[in-house]
Protein backbone atom coordinates (compact mmCIF):
# COMPACT_ATOMS: atom_id res chain seq x y z
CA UNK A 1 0.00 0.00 0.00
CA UNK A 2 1.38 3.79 -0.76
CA UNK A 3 0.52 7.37 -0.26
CA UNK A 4 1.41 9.79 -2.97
CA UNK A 5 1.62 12.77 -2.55
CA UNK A 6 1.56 15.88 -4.96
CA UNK A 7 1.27 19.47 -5.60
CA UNK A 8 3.64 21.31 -3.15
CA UNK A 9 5.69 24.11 -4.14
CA UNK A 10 6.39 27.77 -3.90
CA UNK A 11 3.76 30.60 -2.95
CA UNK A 12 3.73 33.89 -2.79
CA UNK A 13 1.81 35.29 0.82
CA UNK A 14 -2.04 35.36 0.30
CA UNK A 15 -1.59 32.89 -2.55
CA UNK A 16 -3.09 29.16 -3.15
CA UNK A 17 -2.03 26.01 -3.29
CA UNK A 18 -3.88 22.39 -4.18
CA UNK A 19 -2.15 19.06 -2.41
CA UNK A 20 -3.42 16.05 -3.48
CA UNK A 21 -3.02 12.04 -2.02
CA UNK A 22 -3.67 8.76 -4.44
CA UNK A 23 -4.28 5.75 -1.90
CA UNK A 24 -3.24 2.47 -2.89
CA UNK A 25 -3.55 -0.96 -1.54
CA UNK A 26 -5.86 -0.76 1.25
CA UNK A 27 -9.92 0.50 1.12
CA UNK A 28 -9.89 3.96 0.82
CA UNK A 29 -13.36 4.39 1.42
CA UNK A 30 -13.23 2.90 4.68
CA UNK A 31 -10.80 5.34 6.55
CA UNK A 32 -10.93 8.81 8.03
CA UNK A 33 -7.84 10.58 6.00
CA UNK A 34 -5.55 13.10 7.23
CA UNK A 35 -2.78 16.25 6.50
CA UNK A 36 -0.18 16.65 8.75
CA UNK A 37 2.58 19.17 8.45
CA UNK A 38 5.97 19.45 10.03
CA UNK A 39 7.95 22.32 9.84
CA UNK A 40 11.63 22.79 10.72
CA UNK A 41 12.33 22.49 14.22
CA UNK A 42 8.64 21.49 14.97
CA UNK A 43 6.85 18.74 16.00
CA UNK A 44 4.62 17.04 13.23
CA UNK A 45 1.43 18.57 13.81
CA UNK A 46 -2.36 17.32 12.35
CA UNK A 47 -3.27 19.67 10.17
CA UNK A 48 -7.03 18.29 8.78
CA UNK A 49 -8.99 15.25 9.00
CA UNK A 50 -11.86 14.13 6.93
CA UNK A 51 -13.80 10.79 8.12
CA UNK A 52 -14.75 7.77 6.06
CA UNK A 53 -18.65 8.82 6.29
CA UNK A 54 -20.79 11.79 5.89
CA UNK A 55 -17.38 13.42 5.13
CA UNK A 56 -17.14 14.79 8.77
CA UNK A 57 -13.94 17.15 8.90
CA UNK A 58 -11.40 18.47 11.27
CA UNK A 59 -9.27 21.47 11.32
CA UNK A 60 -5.96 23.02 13.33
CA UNK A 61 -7.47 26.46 14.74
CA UNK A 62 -4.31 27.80 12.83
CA UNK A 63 -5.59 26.92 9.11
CA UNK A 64 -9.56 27.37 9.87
CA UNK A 65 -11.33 28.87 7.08
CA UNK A 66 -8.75 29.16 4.87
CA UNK A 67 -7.39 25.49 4.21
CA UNK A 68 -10.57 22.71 2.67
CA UNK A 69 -10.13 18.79 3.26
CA UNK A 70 -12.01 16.68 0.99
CA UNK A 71 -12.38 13.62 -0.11
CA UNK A 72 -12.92 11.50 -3.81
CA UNK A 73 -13.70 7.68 -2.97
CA UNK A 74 -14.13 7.03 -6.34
CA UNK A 75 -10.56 8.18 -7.16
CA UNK A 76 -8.74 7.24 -4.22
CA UNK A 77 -7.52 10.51 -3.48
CA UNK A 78 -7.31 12.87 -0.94
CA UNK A 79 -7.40 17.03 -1.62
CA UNK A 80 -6.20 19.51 0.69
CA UNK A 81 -6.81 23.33 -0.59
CA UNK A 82 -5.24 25.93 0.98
CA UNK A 83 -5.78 29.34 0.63
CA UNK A 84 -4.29 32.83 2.08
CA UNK A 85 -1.29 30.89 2.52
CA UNK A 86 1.38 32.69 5.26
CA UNK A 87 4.96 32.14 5.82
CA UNK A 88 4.00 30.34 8.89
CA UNK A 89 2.32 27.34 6.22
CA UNK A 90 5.93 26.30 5.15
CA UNK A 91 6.29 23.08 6.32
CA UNK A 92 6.55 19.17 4.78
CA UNK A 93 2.85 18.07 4.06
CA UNK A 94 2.11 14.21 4.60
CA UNK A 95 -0.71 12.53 3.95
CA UNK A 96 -2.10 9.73 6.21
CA UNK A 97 -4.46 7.06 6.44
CA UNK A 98 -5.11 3.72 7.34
CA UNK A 99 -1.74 2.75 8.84
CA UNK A 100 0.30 4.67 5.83
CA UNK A 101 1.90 7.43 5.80
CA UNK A 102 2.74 9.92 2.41
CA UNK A 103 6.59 10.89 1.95
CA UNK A 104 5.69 14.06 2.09
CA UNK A 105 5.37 17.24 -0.24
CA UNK A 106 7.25 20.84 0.69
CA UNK A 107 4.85 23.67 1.05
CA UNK A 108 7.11 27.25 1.10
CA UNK A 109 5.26 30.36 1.44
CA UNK A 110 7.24 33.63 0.85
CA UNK A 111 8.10 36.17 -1.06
């Protein structure tokens, strides 16, 4: 089973970004998926959550109403959207689910 992440980069303050997860080898469908993000120095924090059913989410206070979890069962894939990025964003973005973990995509935010 893998996580693969995708769509990291470099952002510009107040800009947008799109990270995405494919699942593979285990049933997607059946697990709550999350974003994590660790940034130098830091602790790896949880970042958003989405569960399995009814699409129930979770957000860090940090990242509320700016940053969207969601979910494509059909797909096998995982979205995170994040919007008015700030330099504080930078960090390593992993995906997680089931008992997998992503390798990670780098998020930099700065100008």
């Amino acid at each position: 089973a893998q996580l693969v992440e995708s769509g990291g980069g470099l952002v510009q303050p107040g800009g947008s970004l799109r990270l995405s997860c494919a699942a593979s080898g285990f049933t997607f469908s059946s697990y709550a998926m999350s974003w994590y993000r660790q940034a130098p120095g830091k602790e790896r924090e949880l970042v958003a959550k989405i569960m399995s059913a009814r699409g129930i989410t979770y957000y860090l206070d940090a990242v509320k109403g700016r940053f969207t979890i969601s979910r494509d069962n059909a797909e096998n894939t995982v979205y995170l959207q994040m919007n008015s990025l700030k330099p504080e964003d930078t960090a390593v973005y992993f995906c997680q689910g089931s008992i997998y973990w992503g390798q990670g995509t780098q998020v930099t935010v700065s100008s």
